[in-house]
C-alpha atoms as a PDB file:
ATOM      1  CA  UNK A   1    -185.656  52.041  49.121  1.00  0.00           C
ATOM      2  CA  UNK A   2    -185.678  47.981  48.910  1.00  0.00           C
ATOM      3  CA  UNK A   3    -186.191  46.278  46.352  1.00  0.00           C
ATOM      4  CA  UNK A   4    -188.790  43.437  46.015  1.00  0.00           C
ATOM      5  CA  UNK A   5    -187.885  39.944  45.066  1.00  0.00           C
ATOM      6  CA  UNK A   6    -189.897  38.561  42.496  1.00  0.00           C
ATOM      7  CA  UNK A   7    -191.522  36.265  44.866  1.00  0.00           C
ATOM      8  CA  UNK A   8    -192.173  39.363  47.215  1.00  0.00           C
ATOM      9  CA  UNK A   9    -194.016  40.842  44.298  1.00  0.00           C
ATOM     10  CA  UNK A  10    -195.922  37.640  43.478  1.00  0.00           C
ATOM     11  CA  UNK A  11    -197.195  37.415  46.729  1.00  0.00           C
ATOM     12  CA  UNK A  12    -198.417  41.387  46.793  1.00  0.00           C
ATOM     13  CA  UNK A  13    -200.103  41.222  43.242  1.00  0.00           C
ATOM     14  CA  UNK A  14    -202.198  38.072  44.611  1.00  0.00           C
ATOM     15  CA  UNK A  15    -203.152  39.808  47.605  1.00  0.00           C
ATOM     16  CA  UNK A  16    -204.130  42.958  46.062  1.00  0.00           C
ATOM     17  CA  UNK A  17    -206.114  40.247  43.453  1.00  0.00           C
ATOM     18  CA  UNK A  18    -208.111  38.758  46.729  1.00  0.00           C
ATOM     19  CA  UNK A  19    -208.646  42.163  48.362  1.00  0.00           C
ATOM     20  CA  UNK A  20    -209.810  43.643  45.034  1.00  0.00           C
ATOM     21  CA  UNK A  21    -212.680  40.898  44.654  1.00  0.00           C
ATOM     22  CA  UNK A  22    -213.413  40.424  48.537  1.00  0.00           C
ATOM     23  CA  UNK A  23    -213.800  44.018  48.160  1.00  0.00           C
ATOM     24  CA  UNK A  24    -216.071  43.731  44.826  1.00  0.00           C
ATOM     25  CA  UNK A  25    -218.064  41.044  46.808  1.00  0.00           C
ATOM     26  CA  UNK A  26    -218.625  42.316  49.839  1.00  0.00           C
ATOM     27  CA  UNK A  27    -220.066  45.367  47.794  1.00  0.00           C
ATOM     28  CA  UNK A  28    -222.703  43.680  45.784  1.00  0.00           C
ATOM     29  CA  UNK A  29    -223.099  40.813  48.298  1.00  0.00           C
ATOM     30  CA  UNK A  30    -222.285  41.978  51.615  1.00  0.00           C
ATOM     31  CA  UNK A  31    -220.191  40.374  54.337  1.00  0.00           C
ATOM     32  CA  UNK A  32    -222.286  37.932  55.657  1.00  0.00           C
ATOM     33  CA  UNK A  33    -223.597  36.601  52.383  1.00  0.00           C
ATOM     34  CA  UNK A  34    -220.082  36.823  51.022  1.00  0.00           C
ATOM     35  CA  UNK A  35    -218.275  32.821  51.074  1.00  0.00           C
ATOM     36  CA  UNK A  36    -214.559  32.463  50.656  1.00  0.00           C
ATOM     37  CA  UNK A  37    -214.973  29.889  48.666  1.00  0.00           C
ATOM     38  CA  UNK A  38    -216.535  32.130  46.118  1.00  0.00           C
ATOM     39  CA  UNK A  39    -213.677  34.894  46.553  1.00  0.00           C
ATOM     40  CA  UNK A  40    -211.021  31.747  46.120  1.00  0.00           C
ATOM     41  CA  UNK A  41    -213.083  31.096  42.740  1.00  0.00           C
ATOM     42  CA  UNK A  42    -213.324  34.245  41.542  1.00  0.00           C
ATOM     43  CA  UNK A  43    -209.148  34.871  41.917  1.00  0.00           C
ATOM     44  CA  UNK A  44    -208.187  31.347  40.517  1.00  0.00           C
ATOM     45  CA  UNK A  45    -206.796  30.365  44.067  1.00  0.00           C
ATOM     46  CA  UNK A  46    -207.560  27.720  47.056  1.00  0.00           C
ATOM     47  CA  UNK A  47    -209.529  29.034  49.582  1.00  0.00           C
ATOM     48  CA  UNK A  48    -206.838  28.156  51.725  1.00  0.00           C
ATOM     49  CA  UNK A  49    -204.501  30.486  49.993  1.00  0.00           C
ATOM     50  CA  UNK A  50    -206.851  33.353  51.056  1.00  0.00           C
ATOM     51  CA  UNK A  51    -205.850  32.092  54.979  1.00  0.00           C
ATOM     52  CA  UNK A  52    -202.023  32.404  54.236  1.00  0.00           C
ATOM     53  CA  UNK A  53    -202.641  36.170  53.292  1.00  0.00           C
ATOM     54  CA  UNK A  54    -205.495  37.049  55.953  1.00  0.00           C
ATOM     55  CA  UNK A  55    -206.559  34.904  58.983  1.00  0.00           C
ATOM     56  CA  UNK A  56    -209.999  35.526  58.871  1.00  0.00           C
ATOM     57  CA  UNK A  57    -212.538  36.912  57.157  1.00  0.00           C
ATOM     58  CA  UNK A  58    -212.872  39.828  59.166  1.00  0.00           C
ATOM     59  CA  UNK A  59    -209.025  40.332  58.522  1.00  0.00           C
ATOM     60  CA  UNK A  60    -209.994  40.610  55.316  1.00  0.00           C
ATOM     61  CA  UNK A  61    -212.500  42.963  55.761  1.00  0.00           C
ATOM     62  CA  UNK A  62    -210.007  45.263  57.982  1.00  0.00           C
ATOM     63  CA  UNK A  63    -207.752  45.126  55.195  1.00  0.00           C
ATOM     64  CA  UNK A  64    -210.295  46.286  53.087  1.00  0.00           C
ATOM     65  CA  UNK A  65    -211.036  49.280  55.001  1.00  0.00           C
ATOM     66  CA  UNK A  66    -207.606  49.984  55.695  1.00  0.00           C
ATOM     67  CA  UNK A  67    -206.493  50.026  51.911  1.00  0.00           C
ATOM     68  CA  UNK A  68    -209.664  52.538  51.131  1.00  0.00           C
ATOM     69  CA  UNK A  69    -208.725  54.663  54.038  1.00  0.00           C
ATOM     70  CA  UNK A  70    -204.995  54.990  52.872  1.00  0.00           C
ATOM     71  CA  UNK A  71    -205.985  55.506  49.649  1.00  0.00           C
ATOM     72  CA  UNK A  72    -208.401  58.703  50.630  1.00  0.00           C
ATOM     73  CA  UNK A  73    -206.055  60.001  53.036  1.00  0.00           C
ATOM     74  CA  UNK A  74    -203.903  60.323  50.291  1.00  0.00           C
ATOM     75  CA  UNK A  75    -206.286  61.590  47.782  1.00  0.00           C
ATOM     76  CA  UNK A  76    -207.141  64.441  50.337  1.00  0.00           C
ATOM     77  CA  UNK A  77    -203.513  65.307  51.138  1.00  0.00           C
ATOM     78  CA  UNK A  78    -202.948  65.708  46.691  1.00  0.00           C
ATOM     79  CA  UNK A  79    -206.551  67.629  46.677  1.00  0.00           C
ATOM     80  CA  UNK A  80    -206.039  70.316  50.023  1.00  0.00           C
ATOM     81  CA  UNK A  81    -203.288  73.121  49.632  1.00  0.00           C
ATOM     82  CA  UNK A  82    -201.892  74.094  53.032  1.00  0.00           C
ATOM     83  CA  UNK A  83    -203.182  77.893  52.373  1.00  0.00           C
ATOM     84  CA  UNK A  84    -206.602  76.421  51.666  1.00  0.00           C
ATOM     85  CA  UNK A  85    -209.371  78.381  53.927  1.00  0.00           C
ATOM     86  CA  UNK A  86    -211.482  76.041  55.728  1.00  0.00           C
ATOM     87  CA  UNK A  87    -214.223  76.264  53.434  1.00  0.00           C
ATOM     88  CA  UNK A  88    -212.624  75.048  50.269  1.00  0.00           C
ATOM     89  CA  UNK A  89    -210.875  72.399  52.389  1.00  0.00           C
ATOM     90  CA  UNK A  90    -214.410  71.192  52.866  1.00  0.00           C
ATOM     91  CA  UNK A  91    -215.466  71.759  49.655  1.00  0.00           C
ATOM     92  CA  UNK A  92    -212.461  69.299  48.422  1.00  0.00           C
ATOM     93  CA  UNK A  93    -212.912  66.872  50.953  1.00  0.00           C
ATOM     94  CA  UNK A  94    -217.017  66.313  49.545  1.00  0.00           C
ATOM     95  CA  UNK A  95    -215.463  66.120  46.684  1.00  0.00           C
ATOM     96  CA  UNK A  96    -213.417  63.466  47.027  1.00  0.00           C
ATOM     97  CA  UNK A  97    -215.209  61.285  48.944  1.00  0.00           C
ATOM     98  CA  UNK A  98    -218.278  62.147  46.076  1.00  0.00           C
ATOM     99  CA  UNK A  99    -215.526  60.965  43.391  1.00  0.00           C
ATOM    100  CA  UNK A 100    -214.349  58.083  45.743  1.00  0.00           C
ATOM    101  CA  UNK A 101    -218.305  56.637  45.606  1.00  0.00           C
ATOM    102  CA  UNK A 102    -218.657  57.016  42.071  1.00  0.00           C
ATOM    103  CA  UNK A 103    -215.816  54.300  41.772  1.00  0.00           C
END
């Protein structure tokens, strides 16, 4: 396993700072009504900085979607026990995605 520079780590915390609040935003605002500038505020960063982490907005967005889809697929593959009958696997997946929502 490597072992992340403290730069390497620097860079990671402040992109999981923009997704967190693009995220946030994008929630309460939506995409379209969602500026940059306003995400760039809201971390403490240029808006330029934002560019240096994800090209575009809709590379942000991506991201977004990407991060909650990793981190289901991972909740799911904790929740469902490989002798699980289909039922209760469906059960647990509701579940999840119910618990997921109220987050």
């Amino acid at each position: 396993m490597k072992d992340f520079s403290f730069k390497e780590k620097q860079v990671a915390r402040r992109e999981q700072e923009i997704l967190q609040t693009a995220r946030r935003m994008f929630a309460g605002k939506g995409f379209y009504d969602t500026n940059l500038n306003d995400v760039a505020q809201e971390v403490g960063i240029a808006r330029g900085t934002i560019y240096l982490h994800f090209p575009t907005k809709e590379d942000l967005l991506l991201a977004i979607i990407n991060q909650a889809e990793e981190q289901l697929l991972t909740r799911l593959n904790e929740a469902i026990e490989p002798g699980d009958d289909p039922v209760t696997k469906v059960r647990k997946v509701l579940e999840e995605l119910l618990h997921m929502y109220e987050n």
